[in-house]
Each structure stands twice: as C-alpha cells, then as structure tokens.
Protein backbone atom coordinates (compact mmCIF):
# COMPACT_ATOMS: atom_id res chain seq x y z
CA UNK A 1 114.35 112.87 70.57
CA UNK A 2 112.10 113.67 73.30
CA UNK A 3 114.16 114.41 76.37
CA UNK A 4 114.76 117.65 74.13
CA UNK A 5 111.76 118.71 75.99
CA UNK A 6 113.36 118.56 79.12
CA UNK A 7 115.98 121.05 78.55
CA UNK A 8 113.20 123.41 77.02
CA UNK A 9 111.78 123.77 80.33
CA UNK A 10 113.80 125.94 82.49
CA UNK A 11 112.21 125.04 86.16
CA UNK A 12 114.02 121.46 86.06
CA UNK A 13 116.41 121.01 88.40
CA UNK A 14 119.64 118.95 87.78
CA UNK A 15 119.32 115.61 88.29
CA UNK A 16 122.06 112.81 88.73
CA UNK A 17 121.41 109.68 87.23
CA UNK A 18 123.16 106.40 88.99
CA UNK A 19 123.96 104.03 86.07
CA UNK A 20 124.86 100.25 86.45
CA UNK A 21 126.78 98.63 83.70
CA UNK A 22 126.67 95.30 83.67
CA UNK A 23 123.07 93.92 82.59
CA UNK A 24 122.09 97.43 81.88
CA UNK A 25 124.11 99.37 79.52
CA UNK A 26 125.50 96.19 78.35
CA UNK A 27 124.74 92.29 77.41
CA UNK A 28 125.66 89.93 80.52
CA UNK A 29 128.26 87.89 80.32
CA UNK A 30 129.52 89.54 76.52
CA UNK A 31 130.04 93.07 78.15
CA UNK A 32 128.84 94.34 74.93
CA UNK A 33 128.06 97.95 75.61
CA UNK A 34 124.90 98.58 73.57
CA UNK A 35 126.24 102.23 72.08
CA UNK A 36 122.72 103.68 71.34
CA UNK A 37 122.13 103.21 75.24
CA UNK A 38 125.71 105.25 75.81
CA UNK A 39 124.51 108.00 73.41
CA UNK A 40 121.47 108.46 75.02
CA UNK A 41 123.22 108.59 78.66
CA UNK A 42 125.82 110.91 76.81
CA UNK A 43 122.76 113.53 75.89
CA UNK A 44 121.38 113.53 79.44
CA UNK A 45 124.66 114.57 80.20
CA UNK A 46 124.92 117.22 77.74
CA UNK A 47 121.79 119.11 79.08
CA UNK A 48 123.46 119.19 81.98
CA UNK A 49 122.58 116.49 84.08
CA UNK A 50 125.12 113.89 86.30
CA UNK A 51 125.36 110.67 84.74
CA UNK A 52 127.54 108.81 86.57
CA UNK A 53 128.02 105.06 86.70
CA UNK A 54 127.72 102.72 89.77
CA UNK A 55 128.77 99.06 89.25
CA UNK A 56 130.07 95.44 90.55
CA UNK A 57 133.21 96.23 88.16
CA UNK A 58 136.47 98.19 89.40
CA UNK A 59 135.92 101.77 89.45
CA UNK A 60 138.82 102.37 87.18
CA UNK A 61 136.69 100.26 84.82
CA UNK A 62 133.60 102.76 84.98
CA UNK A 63 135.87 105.56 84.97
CA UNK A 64 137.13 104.61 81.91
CA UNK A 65 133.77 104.14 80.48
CA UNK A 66 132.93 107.29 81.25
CA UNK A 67 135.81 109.06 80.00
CA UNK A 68 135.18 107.54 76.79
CA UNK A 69 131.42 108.02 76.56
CA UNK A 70 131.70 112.06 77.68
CA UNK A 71 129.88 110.88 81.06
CA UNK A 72 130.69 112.45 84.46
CA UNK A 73 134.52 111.04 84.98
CA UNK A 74 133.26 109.69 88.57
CA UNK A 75 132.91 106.21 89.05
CA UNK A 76 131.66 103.70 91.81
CA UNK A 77 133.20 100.62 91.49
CA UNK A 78 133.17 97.30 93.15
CA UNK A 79 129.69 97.13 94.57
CA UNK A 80 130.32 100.84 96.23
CA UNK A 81 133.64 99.83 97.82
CA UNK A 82 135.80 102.02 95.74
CA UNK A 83 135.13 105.26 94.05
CA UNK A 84 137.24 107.00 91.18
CA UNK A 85 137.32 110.71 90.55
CA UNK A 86 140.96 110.31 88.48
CA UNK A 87 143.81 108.31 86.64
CA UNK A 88 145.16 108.12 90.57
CA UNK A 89 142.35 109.68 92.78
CA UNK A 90 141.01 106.72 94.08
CA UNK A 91 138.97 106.05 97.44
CA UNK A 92 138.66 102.58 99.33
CA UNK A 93 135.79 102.05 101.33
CA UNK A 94 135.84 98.01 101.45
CA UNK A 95 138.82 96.20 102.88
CA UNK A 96 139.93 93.43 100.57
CA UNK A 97 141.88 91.63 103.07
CA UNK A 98 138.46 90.82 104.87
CA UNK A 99 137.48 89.43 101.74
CA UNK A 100 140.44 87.21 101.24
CA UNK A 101 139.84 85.84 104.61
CA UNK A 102 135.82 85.20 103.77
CA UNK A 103 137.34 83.33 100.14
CA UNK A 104 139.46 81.07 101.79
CA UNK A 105 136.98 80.16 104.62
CA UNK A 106 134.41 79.22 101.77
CA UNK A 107 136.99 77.20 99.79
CA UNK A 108 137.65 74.93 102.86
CA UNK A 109 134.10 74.58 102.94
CA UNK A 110 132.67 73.93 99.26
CA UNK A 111 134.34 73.17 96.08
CA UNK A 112 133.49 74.67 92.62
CA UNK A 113 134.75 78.37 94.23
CA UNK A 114 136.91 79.29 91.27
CA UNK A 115 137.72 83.10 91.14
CA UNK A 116 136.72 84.91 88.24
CA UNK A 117 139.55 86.75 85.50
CA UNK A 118 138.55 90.55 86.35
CA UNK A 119 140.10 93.97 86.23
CA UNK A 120 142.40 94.16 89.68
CA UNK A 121 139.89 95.19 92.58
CA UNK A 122 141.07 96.93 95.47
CA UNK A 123 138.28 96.05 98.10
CA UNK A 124 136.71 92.90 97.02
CA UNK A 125 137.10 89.47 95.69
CA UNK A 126 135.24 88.68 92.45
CA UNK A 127 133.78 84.71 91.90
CA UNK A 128 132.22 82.75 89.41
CA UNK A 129 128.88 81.58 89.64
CA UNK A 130 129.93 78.17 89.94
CA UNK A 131 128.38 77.82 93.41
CA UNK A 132 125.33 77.80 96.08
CA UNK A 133 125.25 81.64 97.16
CA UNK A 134 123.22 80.65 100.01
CA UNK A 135 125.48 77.75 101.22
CA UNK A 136 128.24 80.21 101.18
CA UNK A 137 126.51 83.23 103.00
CA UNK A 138 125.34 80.38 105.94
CA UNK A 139 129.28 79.00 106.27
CA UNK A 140 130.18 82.96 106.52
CA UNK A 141 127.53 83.83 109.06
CA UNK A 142 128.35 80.57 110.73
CA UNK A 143 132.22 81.31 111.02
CA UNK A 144 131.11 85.04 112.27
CA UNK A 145 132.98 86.83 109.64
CA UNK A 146 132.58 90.42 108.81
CA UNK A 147 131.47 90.63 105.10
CA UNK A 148 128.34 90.31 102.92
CA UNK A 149 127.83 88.19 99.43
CA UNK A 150 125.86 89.02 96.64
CA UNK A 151 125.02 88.19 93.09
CA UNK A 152 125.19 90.25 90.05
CA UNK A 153 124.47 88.42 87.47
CA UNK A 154 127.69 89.17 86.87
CA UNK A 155 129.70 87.53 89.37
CA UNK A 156 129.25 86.65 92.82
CA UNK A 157 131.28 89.51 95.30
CA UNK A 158 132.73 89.23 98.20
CA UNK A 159 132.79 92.32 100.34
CA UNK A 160 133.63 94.00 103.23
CA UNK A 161 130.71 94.47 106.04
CA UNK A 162 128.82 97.92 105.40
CA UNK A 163 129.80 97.99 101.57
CA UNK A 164 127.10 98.68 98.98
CA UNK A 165 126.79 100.50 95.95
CA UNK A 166 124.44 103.31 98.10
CA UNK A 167 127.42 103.18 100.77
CA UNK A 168 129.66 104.44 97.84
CA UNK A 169 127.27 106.57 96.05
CA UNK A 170 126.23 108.12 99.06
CA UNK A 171 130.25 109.68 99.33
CA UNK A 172 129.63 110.87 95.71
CA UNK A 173 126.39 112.61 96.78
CA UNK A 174 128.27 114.52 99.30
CA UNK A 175 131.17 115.32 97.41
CA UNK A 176 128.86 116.87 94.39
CA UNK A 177 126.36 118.03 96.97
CA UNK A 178 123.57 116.03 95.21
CA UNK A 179 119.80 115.77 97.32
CA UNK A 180 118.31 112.64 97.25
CA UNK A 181 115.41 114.39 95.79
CA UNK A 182 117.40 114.77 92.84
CA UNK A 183 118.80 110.76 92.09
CA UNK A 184 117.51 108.42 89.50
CA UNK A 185 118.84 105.25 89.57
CA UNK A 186 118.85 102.36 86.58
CA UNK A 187 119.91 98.67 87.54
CA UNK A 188 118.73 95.05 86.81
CA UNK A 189 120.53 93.10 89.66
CA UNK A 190 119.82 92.30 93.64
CA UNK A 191 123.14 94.72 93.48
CA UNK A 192 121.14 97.67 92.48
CA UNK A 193 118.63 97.19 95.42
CA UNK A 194 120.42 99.80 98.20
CA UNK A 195 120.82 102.09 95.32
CA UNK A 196 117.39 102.11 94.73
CA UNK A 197 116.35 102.71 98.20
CA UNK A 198 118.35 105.78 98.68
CA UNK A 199 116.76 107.00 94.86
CA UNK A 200 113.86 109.29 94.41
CA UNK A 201 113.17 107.42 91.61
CA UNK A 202 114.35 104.33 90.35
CA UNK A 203 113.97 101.70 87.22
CA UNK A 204 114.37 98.38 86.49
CA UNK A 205 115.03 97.11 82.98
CA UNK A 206 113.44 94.30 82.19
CA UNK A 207 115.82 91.81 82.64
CA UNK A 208 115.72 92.39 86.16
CA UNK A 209 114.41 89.46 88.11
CA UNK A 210 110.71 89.92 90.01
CA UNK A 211 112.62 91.02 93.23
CA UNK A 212 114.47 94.03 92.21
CA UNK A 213 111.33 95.29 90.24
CA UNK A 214 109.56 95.03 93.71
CA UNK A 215 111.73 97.69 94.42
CA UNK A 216 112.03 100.23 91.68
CA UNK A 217 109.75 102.99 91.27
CA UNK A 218 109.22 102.22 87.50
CA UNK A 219 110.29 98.90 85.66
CA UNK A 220 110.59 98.54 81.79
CA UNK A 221 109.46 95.61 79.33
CA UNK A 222 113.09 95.93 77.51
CA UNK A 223 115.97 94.49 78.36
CA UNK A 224 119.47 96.22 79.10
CA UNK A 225 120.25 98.71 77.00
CA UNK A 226 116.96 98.88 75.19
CA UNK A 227 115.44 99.61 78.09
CA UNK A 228 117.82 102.01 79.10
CA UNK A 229 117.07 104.00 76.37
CA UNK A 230 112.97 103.42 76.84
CA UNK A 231 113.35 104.34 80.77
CA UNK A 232 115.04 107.72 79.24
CA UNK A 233 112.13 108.24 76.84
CA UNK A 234 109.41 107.18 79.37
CA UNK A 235 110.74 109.72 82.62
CA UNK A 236 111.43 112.89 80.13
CA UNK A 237 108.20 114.40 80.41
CA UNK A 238 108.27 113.23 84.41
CA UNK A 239 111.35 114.92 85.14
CA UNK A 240 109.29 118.11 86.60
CA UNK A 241 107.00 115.47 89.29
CA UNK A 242 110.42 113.69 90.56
C-alpha cells in the first residue's frame, strides 16, 4: 500500500482529514458503506493522522461510524450544526426551532414537502427531495427568515443562519488545535463546498457534480468510495508539498 511511504518519512506533519459520508464513503441513497474505503481511512489513522468525519447526518451517526471503524471518535453532524466528542458530549451550534419555523412556512407555500425518516437531529430539519430547492430558498428569503437550504444528494436541510459544515469543523479545529495548513477535506456534494474553502487541500470524488469540482483542489474519476481510496493513493507521495 503506498501511503506506507508516508509514515517512512519523518518530516510530515500530522494532518487531519475531513471526511463526508454520504456519497463518499458510501452509495447514495443505500448508505452502503464501501468497507475497503473505511480501511483505508482506518490506516491514515493508524499512522497517526485525524480522520474525522463531517456530514449532513446526526453527529451521533458519524460518531458511531467512527467508533466502529477505529476513526477519531469526533463527529460533525448535521451540516456542521452539531458536533459529538461522546455517548453524551454533544454541542449545538444550529437552532432547530428556526428550522421548524422555515418547514412550516414552506409547507404553506408548496406541496410535495414530505420530511424524510432520519436519525433524531438536534439543529435541523431533514426533507426529501420531493421539491424545487430554489422555489423554497425564494419563499424563505421572501418571508425574511433566518436559515439557509441546501442539497446533499442526500436530503435537502434546513438550517439555522451561519450553519455549515466549516462553521462546525472550524470548533473541532480549535478544540484539537489543528492549522488550516494541515486539513484535507473529501466530499461530493454543494454541502462539502465551505469545507473545502477553509481546506488546504481538498478532493472531489467523482460523483461530485461540475460545481463542487470547481472548487476542490484535486477531483477524482471514481466514484464514492473508490475514489476515496484513489484520492488516498494519489495525495501519499504529496503529503510533504500540502
């Protein structure tokens, strides 16, 4: 494997890799995690890098996840609006009852807004994509309400004003005392976009649409998983230049 090479070389620094899940590590809409992508995620970890993941999905979700897959037991959950660090360590940056307001503005508005079965969330309010996004955002900026919408691929989000997945990483960063210097990020979704931003470097996989490749350092031809595990073998003899 040759991110061996990596730990051979004792001038790199430690980096912390930001992980999506959905679309990345797994299959949208099966949530399949594709394993040999976790085992490669698992090895970065075990030469002593963060791996930590940073999703749409409740934090407890990616906690659990990471538990499981001997990751960094830190998650970022709900599009950055909640972070995990235990069982019962949790911390809300979103406020759900926003979003609960925003939901039933749109549903007096539009039909087909149907929310979708998810893990409980604590900050935001989870839809299917049964609906016009951009309708939605224009009756929500219309009705001067404080929270943002976005797609990923997943599910369509409703959250609190200010709420991203950097917004949430960014309190990880300072609680582990990471540089930005020293963050890779790996996404596919328009979710993934402020994470990239605040990344050194950053990598789409390849089912990422035109747009988010735009504005990743690196993009890869596979798709999810697969090309979580190329990304890994592409950057390991880069690690030194980031």
């Amino acid at each position: 494997m040759i991110i061996i090479w990596v730990c051979a070389n004792a001038a790199v620094r430690r980096k912390t890799f930001a992980v999506d899940i959905d679309g990345t590590i797994t299959e949208n809409g099966g949530g399949r995690i594709n394993l040999d992508a976790l085992n490669s995620l698992r090895y970065i970890r075990k030469l002593g890098h963060n791996v930590i993941f940073v999703s749409g999905r409740s934090s407890i979700e990616g906690y659990l996840l990471a538990v499981y897959g001997g990751l960094n037991t830190i998650a970022v959950g709900e599009n950055g609006g909640c972070i995990t660090y235990g069982a019962n360590d949790h911390i809300l940056l979103g406020n759900k009852e926003k979003c609960i307001e925003a939901l039933q503005m749109i549903r007096s508005k539009m039909t087909d807004i149907v929310e979708k079965p998810v893990f409980p969330r604590m900050t935001e309010v989870v839809l299917e994509r049964t609906f016009d996004i951009e309708k939605a955002k224009h009756v929500l900026e219309y009705n001067k309400l404080d929270v943002t919408l976005s797609d990923s691929q997943y599910a369509i989000h409703i959250n609190s004003a200010g709420i991203n997945k950097a917004r949430g990483f960014e309190e990880v960063m300072k609680k582990l005392d990471v540089l930005h210097d020293d963050v890779i990020s790996i996404g596919d979704s328009d979710t993934d976009i402020p994470l990239f931003k605040i990344s050194k470097f950053s990598i789409a996989v390849g089912n990422a649409s035109e747009e988010v490749k735009s504005h990743a350092t690196m993009s890869v031809s596979s798709h999810a998983g697969d090309g979580v595990i190329e990304a890994l073998d592409k950057i390991a003899p880069r690690l030194l230049e980031i």
